[in-house]
Protein backbone atom coordinates (compact mmCIF):
# COMPACT_ATOMS: atom_id res chain seq x y z
CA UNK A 1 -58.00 83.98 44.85
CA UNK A 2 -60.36 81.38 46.36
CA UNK A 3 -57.77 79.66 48.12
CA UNK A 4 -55.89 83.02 49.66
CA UNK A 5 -59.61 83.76 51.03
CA UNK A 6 -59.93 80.25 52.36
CA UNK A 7 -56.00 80.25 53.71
CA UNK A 8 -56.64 84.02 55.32
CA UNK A 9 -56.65 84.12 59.11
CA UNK A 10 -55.23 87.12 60.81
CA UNK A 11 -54.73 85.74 63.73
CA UNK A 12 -52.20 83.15 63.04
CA UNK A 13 -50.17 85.85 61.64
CA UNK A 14 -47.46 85.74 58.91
CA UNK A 15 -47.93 87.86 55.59
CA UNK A 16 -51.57 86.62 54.38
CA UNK A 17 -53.33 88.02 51.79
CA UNK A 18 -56.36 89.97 52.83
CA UNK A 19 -59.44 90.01 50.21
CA UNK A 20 -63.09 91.35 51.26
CA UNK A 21 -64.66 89.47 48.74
CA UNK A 22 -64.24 87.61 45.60
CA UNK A 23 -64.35 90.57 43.34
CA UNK A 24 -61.61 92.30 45.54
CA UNK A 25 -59.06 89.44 45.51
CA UNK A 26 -59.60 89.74 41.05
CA UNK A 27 -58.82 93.68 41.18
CA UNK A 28 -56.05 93.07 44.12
CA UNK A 29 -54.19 90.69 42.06
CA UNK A 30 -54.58 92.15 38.32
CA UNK A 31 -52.97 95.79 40.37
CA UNK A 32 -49.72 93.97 42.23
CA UNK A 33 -49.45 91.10 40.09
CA UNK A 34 -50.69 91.05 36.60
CA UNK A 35 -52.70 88.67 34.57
CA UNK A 36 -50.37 86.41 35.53
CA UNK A 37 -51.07 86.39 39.20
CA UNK A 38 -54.43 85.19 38.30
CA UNK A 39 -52.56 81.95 37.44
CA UNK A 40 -50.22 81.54 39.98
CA UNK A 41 -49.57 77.79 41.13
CA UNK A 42 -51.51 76.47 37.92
CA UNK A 43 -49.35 73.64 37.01
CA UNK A 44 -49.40 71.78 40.91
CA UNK A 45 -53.35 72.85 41.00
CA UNK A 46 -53.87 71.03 37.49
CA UNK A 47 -51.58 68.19 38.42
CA UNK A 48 -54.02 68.05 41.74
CA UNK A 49 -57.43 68.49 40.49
CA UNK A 50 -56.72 65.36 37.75
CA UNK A 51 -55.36 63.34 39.86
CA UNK A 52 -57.57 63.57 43.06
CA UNK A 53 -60.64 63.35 40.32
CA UNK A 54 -59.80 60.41 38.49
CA UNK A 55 -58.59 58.44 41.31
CA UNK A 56 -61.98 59.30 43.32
CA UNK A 57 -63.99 58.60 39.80
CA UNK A 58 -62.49 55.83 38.72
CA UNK A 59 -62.37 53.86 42.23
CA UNK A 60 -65.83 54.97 43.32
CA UNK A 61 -67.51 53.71 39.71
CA UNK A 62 -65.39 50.60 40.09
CA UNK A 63 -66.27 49.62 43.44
CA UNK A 64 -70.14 50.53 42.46
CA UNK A 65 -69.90 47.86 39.26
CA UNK A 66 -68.12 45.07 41.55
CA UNK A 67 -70.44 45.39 44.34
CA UNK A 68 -74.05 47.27 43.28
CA UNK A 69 -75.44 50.48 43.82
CA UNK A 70 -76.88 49.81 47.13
CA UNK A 71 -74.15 50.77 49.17
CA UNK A 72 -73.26 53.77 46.05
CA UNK A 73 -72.58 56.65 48.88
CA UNK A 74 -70.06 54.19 50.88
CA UNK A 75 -68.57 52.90 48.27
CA UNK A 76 -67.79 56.50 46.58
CA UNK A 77 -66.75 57.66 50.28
CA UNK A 78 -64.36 54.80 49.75
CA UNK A 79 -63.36 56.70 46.04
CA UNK A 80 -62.32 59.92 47.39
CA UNK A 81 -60.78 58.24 50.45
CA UNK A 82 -58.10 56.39 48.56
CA UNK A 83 -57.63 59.42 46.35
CA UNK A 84 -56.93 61.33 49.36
CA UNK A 85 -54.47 59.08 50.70
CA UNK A 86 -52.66 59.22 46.97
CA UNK A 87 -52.85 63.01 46.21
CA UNK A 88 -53.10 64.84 49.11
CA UNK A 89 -48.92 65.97 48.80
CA UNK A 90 -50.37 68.14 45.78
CA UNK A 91 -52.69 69.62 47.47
CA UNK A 92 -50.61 70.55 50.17
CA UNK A 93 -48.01 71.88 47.81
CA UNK A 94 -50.45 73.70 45.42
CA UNK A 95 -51.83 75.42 49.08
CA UNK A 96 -48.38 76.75 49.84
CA UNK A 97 -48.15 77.91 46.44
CA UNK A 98 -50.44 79.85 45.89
CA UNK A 99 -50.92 81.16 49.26
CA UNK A 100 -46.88 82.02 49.29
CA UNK A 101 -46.14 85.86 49.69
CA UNK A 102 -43.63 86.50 47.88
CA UNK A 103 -44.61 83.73 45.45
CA UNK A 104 -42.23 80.54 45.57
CA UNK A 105 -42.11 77.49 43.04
CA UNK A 106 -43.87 74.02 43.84
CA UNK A 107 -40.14 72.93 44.81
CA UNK A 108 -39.62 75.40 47.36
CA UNK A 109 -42.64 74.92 48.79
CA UNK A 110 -41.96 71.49 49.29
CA UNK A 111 -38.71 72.13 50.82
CA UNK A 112 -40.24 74.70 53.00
CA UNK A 113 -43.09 71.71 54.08
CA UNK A 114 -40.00 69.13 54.65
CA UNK A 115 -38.33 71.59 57.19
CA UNK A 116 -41.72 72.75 59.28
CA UNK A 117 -42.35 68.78 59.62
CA UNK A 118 -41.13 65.99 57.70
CA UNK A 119 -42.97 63.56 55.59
CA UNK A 120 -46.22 64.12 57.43
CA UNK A 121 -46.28 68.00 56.35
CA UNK A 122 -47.29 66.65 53.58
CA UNK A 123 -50.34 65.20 54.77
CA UNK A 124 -51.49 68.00 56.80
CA UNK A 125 -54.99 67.90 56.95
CA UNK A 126 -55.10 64.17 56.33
CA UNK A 127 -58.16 63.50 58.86
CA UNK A 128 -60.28 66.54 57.65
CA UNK A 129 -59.78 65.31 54.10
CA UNK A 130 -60.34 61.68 55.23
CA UNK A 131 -64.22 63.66 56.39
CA UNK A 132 -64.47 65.44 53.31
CA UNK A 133 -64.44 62.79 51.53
CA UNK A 134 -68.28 62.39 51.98
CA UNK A 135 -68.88 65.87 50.19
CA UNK A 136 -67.97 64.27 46.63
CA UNK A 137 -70.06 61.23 47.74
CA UNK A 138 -73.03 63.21 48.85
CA UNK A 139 -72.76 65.48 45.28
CA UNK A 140 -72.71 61.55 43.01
CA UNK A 141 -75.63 60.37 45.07
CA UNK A 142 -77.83 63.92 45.54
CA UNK A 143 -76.83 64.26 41.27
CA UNK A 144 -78.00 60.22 40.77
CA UNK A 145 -81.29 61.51 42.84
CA UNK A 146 -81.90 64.38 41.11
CA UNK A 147 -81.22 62.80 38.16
CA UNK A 148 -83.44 59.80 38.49
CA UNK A 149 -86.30 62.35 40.09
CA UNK A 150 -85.61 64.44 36.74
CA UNK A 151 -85.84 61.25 34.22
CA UNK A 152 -89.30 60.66 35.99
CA UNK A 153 -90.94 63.74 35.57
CA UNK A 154 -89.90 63.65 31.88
CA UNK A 155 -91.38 60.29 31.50
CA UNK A 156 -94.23 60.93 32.76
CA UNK A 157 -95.72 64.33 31.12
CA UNK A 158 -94.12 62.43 27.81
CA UNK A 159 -96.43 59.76 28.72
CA UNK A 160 -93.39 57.13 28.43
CA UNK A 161 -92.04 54.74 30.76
CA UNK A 162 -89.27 56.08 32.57
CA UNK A 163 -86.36 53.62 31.48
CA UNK A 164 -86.77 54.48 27.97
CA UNK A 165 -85.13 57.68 28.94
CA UNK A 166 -81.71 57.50 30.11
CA UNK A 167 -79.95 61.03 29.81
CA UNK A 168 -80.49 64.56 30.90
CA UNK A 169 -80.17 67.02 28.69
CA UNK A 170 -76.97 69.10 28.91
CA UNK A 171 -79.19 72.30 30.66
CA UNK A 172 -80.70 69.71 32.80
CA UNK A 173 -77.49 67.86 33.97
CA UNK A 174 -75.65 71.52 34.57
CA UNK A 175 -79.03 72.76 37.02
CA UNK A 176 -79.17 69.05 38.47
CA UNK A 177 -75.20 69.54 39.20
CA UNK A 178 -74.93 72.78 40.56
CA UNK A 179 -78.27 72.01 43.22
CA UNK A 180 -76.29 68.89 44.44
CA UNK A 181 -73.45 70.74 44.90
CA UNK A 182 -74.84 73.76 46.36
CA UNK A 183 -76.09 71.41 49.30
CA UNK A 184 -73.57 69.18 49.78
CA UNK A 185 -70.65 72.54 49.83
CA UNK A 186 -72.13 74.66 52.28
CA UNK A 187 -72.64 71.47 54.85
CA UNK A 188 -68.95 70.86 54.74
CA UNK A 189 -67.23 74.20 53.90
CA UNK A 190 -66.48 75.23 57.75
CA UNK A 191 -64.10 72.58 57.14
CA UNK A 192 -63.00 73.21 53.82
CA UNK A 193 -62.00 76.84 55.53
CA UNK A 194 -60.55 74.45 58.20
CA UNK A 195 -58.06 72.60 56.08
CA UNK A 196 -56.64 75.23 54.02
CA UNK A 197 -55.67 77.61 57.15
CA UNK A 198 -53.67 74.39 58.37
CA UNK A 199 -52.24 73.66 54.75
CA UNK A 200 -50.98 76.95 54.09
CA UNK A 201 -50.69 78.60 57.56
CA UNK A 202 -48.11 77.74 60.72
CA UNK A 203 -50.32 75.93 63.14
CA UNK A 204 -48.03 73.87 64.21
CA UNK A 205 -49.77 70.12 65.79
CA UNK A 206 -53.08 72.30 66.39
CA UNK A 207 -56.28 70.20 65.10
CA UNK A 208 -59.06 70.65 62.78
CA UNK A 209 -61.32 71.40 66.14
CA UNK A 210 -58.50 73.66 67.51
CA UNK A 211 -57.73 75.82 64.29
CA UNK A 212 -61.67 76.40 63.99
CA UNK A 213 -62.19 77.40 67.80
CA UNK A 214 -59.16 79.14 67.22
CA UNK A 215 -61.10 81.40 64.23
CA UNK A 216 -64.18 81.71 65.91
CA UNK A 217 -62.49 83.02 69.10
CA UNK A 218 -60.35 85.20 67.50
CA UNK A 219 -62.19 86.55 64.39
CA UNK A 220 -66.08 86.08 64.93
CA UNK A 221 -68.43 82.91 63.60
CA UNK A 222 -68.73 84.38 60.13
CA UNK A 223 -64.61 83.61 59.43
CA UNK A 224 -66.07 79.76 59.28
CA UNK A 225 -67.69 81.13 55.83
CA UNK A 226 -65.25 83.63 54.65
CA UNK A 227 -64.40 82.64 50.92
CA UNK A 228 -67.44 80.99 50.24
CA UNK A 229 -68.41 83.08 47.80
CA UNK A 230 -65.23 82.55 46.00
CA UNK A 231 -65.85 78.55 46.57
CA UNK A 232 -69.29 78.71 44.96
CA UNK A 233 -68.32 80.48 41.94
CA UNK A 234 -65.93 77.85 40.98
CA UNK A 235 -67.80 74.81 42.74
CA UNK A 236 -70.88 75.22 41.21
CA UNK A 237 -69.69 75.84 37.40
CA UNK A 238 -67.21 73.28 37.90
CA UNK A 239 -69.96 71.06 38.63
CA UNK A 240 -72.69 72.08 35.90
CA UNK A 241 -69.79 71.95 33.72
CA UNK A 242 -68.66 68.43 34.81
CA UNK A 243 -72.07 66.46 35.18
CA UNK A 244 -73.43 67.76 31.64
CA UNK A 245 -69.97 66.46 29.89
CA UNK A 246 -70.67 63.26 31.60
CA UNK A 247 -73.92 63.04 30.73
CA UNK A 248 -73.16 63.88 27.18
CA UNK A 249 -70.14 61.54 27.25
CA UNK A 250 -72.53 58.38 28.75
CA UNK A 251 -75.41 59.63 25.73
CA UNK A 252 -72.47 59.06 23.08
CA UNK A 253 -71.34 55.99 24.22
């Protein structure tokens, strides 16, 4: 549902879905589609979210531990950059997917992106998701503030010095999570809106800049934000959900 609000745009016509809200896209789908609907495109989406995570995770962390902290918002910019590079077919694919009216498999979607444009339909979007890439980085560094800011205040009403405590607890990691993600997503989601209207919509060699002119022209200021709503309810327990597991996972260790 959050990515047929995102992917909505009357104006570049073909057969889009059209939600007014979050809670309408749920009731929309469970009446035409079934419980199943609610699922539609899992497999590429699950394939997509691993994949762009660990590759972001695991080269961010790494390039931290080979060359320090200071640079720890470049250097995690650098993460989701080569992650984008990588995975960005998936996305793509999972776009079409679940976007599709009358749904299609992963495999025909791919065909379908093959015939509209070749081997770079693949990586439509590329320099959006190239920009995006700072949203993940701003979320690690705004959490590592928070976190650190959080640590401090413990240590000091506990009267202890603040290196002796090195976790959050899990309530404090998910609050922590979902604040930095809460500013870092509505800074970038005009773009977020952006990318999936040229992932899973015709626009042919139109830009980031043109699509976006192209929405505010044609359907008002306020299509910039439509499915945000729908972003932040999965964002922002995604997140809480995420950063207390780590935090749990790093107290373990």
């Amino acid at each position: 549902v959050k990515t047929r609000l995102q992917a909505s745009a009357k104006s570049y016509g073909g057969d889009s879905f059209e939600y007014s809200g979050l809670a309408n896209g749920l009731a929309s789908v469970l009446r035409e589609e079934g419980l199943q609907g609610l699922f539609t495109g899992i497999r590429p989406v699950m394939l997509r979210a691993a994949a762009t995570d660990f590759v972001a995770v695991y080269t961010g962390e790494q390039l931290i531990c080979r060359y320090g902290d200071r640079l720890a918002l470049v250097l995690r910019t650098l993460g989701c950059c080569v992650s984008i590079l990588t995975t960005l077919p998936l996305e793509t694919i999972a776009a079409r997917v679940t976007t599709a009216r009358p749904p299609v498999s992963a495999y025909a979607a791919a065909q379908a992106l093959w015939q509209e444009g070749g081997p770079f339909a693949f990586w439509r979007g590329l320099y959006v998701n190239l920009v995006l890439c700072l949203n993940p980085g701003l979320t690690f560094t705004a959490m590592a503030q928070l976190k650190s800011f959080i640590l401090s205040l413990r240590s000091r009403s506990q009267g202890t010095q603040s290196d002796a405590v090195e976790t959050l607890s899990w309530l404090e990691a998910s609050l922590a999570g979902v604040l930095a993600k809460l500013l870092s997503l509505c800074l970038a989601y005009p773009l977020m809106r952006g990318k999936s209207v040229m992932q899973a919509r015709k626009t042919g060699k139109a830009g980031i800049l043109q699509v976006l002119g192209h929405l505010v022209r044609e359907e008002g200021l306020h299509s910039l934000y439509q499915g945000l709503g729908a972003q932040l309810s999965k964002s922002l327990v995604s997140a809480a959900v995420k950063y207390s597991f780590k935090e749990y996972m790093e107290e373990k260790i």
